[in-house]
Protein backbone atom coordinates (compact mmCIF):
# COMPACT_ATOMS: atom_id res chain seq x y z
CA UNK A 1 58.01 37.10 81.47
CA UNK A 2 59.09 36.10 77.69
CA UNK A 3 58.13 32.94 78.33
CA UNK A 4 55.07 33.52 79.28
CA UNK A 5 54.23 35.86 76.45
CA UNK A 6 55.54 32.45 74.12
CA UNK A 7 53.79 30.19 75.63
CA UNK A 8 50.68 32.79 75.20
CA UNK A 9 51.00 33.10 71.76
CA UNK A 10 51.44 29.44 71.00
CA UNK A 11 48.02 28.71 72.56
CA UNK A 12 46.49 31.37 70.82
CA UNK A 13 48.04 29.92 67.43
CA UNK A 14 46.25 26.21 68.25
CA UNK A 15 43.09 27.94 69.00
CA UNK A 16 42.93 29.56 65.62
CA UNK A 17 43.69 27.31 63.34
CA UNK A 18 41.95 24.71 65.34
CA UNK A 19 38.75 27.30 64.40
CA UNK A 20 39.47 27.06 60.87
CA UNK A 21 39.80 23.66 60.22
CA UNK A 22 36.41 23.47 62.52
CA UNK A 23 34.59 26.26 60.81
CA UNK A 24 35.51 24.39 57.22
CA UNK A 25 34.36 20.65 58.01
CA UNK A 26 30.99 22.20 60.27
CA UNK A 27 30.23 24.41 56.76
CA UNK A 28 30.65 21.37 54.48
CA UNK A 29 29.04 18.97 56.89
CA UNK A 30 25.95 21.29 57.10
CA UNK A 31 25.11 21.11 53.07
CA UNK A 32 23.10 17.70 54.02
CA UNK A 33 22.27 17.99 57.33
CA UNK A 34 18.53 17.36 58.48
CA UNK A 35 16.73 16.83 61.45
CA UNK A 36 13.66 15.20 59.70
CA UNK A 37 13.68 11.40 60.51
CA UNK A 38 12.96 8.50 58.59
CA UNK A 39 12.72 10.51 55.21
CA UNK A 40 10.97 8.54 51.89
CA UNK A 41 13.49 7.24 50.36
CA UNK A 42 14.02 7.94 46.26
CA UNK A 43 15.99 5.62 44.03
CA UNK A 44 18.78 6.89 42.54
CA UNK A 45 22.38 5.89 40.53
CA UNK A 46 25.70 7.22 39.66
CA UNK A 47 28.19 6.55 36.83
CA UNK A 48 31.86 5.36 37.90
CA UNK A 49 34.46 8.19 36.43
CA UNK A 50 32.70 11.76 35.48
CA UNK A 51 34.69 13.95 37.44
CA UNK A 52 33.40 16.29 39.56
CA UNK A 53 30.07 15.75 38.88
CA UNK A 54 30.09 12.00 39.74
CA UNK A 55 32.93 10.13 41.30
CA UNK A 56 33.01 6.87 43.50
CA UNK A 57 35.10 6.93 46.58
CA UNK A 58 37.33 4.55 48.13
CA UNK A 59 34.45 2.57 49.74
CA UNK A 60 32.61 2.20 46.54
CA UNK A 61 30.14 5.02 46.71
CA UNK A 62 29.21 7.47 45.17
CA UNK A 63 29.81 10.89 45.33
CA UNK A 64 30.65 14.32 43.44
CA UNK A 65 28.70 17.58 42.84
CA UNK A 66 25.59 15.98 40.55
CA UNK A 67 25.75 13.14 43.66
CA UNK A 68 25.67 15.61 46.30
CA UNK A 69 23.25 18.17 44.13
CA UNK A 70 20.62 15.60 43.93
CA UNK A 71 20.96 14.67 47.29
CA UNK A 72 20.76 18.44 48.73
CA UNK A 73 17.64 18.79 46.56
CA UNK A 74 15.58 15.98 48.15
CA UNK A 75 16.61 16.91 51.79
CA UNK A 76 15.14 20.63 51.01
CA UNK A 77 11.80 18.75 50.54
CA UNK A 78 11.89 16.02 52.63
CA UNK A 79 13.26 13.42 50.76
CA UNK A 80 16.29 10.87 51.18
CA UNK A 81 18.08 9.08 48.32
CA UNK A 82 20.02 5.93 48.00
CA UNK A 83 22.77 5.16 45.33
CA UNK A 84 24.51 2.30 43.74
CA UNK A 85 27.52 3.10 41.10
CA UNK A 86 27.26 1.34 37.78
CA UNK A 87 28.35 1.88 33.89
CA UNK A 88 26.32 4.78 32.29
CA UNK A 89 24.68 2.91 29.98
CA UNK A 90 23.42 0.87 32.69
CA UNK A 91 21.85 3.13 34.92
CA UNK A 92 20.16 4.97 32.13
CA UNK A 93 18.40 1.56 31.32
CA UNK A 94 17.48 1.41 34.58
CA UNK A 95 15.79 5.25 34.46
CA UNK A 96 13.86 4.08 31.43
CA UNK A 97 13.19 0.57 32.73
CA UNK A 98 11.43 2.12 36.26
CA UNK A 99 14.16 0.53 38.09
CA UNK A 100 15.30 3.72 39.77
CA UNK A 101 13.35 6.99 40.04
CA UNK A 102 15.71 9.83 38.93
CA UNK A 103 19.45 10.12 38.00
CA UNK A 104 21.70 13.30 39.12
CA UNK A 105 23.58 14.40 35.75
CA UNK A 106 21.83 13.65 32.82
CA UNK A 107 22.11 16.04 29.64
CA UNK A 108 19.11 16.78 27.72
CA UNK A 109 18.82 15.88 24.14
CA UNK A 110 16.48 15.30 21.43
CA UNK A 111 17.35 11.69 21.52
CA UNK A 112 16.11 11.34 25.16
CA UNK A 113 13.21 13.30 25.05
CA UNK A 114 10.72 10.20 24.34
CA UNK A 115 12.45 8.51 26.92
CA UNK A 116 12.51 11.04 30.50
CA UNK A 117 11.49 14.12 32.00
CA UNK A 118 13.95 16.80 32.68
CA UNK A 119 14.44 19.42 35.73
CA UNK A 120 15.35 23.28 35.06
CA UNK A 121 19.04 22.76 33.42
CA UNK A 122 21.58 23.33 36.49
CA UNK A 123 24.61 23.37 34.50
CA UNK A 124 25.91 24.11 31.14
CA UNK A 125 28.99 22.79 29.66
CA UNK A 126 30.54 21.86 25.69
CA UNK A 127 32.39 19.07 24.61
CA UNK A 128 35.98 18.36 22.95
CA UNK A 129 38.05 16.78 20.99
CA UNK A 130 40.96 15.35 22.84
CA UNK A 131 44.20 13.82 21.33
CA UNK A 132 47.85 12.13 21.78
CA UNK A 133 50.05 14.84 22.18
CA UNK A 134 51.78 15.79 19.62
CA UNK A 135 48.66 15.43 17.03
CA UNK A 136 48.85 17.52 14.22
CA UNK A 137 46.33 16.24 11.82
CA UNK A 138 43.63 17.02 13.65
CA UNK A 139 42.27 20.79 14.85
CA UNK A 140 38.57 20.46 14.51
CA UNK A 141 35.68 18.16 14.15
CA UNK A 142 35.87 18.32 10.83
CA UNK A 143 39.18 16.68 10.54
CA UNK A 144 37.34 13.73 12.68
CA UNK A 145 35.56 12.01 9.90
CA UNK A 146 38.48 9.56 7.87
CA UNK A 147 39.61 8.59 11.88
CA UNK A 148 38.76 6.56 14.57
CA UNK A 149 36.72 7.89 17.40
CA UNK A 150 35.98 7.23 21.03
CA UNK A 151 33.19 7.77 22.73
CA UNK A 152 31.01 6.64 26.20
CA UNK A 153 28.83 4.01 24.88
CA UNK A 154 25.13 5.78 25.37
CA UNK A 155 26.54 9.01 26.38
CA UNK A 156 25.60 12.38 25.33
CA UNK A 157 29.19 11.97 23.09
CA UNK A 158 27.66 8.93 21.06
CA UNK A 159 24.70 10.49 20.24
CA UNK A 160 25.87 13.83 19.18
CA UNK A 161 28.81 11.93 16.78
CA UNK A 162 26.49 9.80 15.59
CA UNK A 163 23.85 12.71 15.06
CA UNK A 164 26.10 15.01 13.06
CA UNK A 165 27.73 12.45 11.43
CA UNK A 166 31.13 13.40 12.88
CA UNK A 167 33.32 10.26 12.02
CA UNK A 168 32.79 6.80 9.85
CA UNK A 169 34.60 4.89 12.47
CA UNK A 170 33.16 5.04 16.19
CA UNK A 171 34.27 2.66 18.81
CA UNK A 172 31.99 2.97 22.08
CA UNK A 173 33.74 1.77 25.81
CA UNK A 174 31.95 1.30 28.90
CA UNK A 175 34.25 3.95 30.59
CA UNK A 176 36.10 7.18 29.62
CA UNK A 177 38.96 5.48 31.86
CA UNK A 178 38.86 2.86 29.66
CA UNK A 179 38.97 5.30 26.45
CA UNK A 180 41.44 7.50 27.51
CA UNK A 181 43.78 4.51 28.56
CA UNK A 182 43.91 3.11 25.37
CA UNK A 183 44.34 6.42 23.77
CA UNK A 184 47.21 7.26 25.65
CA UNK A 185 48.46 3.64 24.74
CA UNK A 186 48.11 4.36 20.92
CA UNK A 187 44.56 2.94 20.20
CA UNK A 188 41.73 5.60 18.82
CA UNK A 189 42.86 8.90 16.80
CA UNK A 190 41.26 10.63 19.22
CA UNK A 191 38.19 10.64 21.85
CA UNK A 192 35.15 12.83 22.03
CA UNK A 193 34.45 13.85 25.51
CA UNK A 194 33.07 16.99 27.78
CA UNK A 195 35.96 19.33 28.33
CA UNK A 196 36.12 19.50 31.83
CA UNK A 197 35.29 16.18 32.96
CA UNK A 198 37.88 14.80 31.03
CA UNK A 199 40.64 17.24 31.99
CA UNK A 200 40.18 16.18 35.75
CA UNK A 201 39.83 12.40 34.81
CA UNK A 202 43.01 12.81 32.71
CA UNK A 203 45.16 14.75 35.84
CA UNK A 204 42.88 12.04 38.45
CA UNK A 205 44.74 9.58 35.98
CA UNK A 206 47.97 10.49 35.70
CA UNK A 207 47.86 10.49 31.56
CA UNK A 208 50.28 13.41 30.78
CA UNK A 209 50.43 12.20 26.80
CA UNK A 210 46.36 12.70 26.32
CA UNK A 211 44.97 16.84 26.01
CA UNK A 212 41.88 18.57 25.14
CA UNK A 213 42.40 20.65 21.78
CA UNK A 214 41.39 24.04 22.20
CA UNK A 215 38.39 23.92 19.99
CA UNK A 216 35.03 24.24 21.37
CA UNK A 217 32.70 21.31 19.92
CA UNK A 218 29.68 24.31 20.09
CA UNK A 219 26.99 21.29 18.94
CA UNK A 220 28.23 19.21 21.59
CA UNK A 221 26.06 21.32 24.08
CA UNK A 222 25.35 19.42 27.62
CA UNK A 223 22.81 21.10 29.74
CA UNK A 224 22.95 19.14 32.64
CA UNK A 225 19.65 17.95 34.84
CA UNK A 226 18.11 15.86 36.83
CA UNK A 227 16.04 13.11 34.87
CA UNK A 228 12.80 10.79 36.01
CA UNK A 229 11.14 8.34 33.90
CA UNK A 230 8.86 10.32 31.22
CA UNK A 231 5.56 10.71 33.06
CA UNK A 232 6.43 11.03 36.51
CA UNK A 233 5.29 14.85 36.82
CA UNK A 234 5.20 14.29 40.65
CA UNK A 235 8.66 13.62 41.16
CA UNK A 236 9.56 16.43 38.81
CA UNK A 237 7.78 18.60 40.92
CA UNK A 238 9.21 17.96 44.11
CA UNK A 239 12.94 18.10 42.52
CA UNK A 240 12.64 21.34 40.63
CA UNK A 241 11.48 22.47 43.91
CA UNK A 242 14.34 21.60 45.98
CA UNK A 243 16.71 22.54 43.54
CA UNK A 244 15.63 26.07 43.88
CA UNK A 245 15.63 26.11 47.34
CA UNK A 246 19.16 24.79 47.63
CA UNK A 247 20.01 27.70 44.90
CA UNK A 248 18.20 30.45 46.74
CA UNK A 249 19.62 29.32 50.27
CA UNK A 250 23.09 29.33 48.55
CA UNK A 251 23.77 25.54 48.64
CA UNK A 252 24.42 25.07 45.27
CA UNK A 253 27.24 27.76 45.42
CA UNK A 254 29.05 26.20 48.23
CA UNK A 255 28.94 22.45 46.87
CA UNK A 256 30.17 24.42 43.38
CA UNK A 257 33.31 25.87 45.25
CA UNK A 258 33.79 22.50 47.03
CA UNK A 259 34.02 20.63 43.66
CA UNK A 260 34.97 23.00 41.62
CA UNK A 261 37.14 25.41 43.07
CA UNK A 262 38.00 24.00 46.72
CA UNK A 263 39.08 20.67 45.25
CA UNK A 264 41.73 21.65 43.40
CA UNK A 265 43.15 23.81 46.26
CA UNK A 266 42.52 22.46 49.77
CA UNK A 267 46.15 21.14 50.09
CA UNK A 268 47.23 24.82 49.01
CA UNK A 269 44.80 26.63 51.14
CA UNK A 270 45.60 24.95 54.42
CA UNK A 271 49.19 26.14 54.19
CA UNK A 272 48.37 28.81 53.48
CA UNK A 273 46.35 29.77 56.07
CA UNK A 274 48.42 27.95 58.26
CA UNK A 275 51.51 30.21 57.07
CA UNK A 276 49.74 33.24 57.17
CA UNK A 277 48.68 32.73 61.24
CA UNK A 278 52.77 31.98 61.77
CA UNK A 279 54.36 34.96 60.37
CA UNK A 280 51.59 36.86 62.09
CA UNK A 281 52.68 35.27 65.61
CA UNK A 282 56.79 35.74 64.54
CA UNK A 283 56.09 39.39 63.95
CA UNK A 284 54.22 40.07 67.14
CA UNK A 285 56.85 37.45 69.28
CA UNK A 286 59.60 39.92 67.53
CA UNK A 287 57.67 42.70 68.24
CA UNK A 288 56.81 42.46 71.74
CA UNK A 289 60.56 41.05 72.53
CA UNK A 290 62.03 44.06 71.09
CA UNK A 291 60.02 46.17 72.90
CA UNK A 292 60.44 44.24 76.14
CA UNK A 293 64.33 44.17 75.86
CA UNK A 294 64.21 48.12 75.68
C-alpha cells in the first residue's frame, strides 16, 4: 500500500513540473506567434553588445528586448522583419542611406532629428560615468573634462559628450566591449555609457575591476524608439500602431520581465519551483505514512 501511495506521488511530481516548464516555453513562444503567411517583409538591423535591448546569440543573430519589440510590433500588423548584426555606426548609415527601413533601439536627439523619424518613446533610461575601481578623482561629469573619455563611436554617448562639451580628450571604439576591455586593462580614465546596458555587458563580461559611479548623467537622457528614414510617414504609421497593440495586449510587459527581470533569475526560479513541489510531496509522503502506520 506505501508503495503505491510513492509511486503515486512521484508521478504526480513529473506531471507538475513537467506543466511548468511547458506553461513557461508555450507563454514565451506565443509573444511572436502568427498564423498569417507569407508576411511583407521590413528591413531591419541590430548592434552587436547592448544588453538587453540588443544582443547576438550563439548563431550570430540577433536578439534582445528592442530585437524582439520590433519584431512583436510588425506581427500585430501584419508585418515580418529580417535582421543582420553589425557595428552601430554602421547600421545607422544604413537607416539614413535607405538601406534598411527601421532600426529597433534608437534614442532620439536633436542631432538625429534631420536625419529619421521617431515612434512614441518606449523606454526611458540615463547614462553614466563608469570607472576602474578604485577611482577617486572622479565623482561627476564635471571632473571628466582634463581626462580621457570613451565613448560608442556615433552613439547617443558621442553626441551628448561632444554636445556639452564634457571632456577635451574623446576616443570613439566600434564596441562598448571593446571600450570597457581596454578600460579594465588601464587605457581611458573612464567611459561614458547608459547605466544599465553597461552593467549587464560588464557582469556578461566578466570585468569585476570596471563600475558605474553612482551619479546620474541627467543630460545624458535616452528615450528609446523605433527609427525610419525621415519621410517615411507610412512606415511610422504602421509601427506606432503595433507597438500599441503589443502594449495594450500586454506583450510588451511579458518580453520586459523576460529581459529584464526573468533573465537574471531563470536558473534561480527553476529551483525554486522545483524545491518548492519536493518539500510539498516529503510532507504529504510523511504525512500520509504516519497516518498509515497508526
Amino acid at each position: 500500500m506505501l508503495k503505491k501511495i510513492l509511486i503515486g506521488f512521484l508521478i504526480i511530481l513529473l506531471i507538475v513540473f513537467g506543466i511548468v516548464i511547458f506553461k513557461k516555453k508555450s507563454s514565451q513562444s506565443s509573444l511572436l506567434k502568427t498564423d498569417t503567411p507569407e508576411l511583407k517583409i521590413i528591413k531591419s538591423a541590430s548592434e552587436f553588445d547592448y544588453p538587453p535591448f540588443c544582443v547576438v546569440t550563439k548563431d550570430g543573430q540577433a536578439d534582445g528586448f528592442s530585437v524582439e519589440l520590433l519584431r512583436a510590433a510588425l506581427a500585430a500588423e501584419n508585418f515580418d522583419v529580417s535582421f543582420y548584426v553589425g557595428p552601430w555606426d554602421q547600421i545607422k548609415q544604413d537607416l539614413t542611406d535607405g538601406k534598411i527601413q527601421v532600426l529597433p533601439l534608437v534614442a532620439r536627439s536633436p542631432e538625429r532629428e534631420e536625419l529619421y523619424d521617431f515612434t512614441e518613446p518606449y523606454l526611458t533610461f540615463y547614462g553614466a560615468i563608469f570607472v576602474r575601481e578604485g577611482e577617486t578623482d572622479i565623482k561627476t561629469d564635471q571632473d571628466l573634462f582634463n581626462k580621457e573619455i570613451a565613448v560608442l563611436k556615433g552613439d547617443a554617448s558621442e553626441e551628448y559628450v561632444r554636445r556639452e562639451n564634457i571632456s577635451q580628450n574623446i576616443v570613439t571604439v566600434l564596441t562598448y566591449e571593446e571600450a570597457f576591455r581596454r578600460l579594465a586593462n588601464g587605457e581611458f580614465d573612464a567611459v561614458v555609457a547608459q547605466q544599465r546596458m553597461g552593467t549587464d555587458l560588464l557582469k556578461g563580461l566578466d570585468i569585476k575591476n570596471v563600475i558605474a559611479l553612482d551619479y546620474r548623467l541627467d543630460k545624458f537622457r535616452q528615450d528609446f524608439t523605433f527609427a525610419v528614414h525621415e519621410g517615411d510617414d507610412e512606415l511610422l504609421k504602421i509601427l506606432d500602431a503595433g507597438l500599441s497593440k503589443v502594449i495594450f495586449d500586454g506583450t510588451f510587459d511579458q518580453l520586459h520581465k523576460k529581459w529584464f527581470v526573468e533573465s537574471n533569475n531563470d536558473k534561480f526560479s527553476y529551483w525554486l519551483i522545483f524545491g518548492s513541489i519536493i518539500i510539498v510531496f516529503f510532507a504529504v509522503f510523511l504525512t500520509s505514512f504516519y497516518f498509515l502506520k497508526k
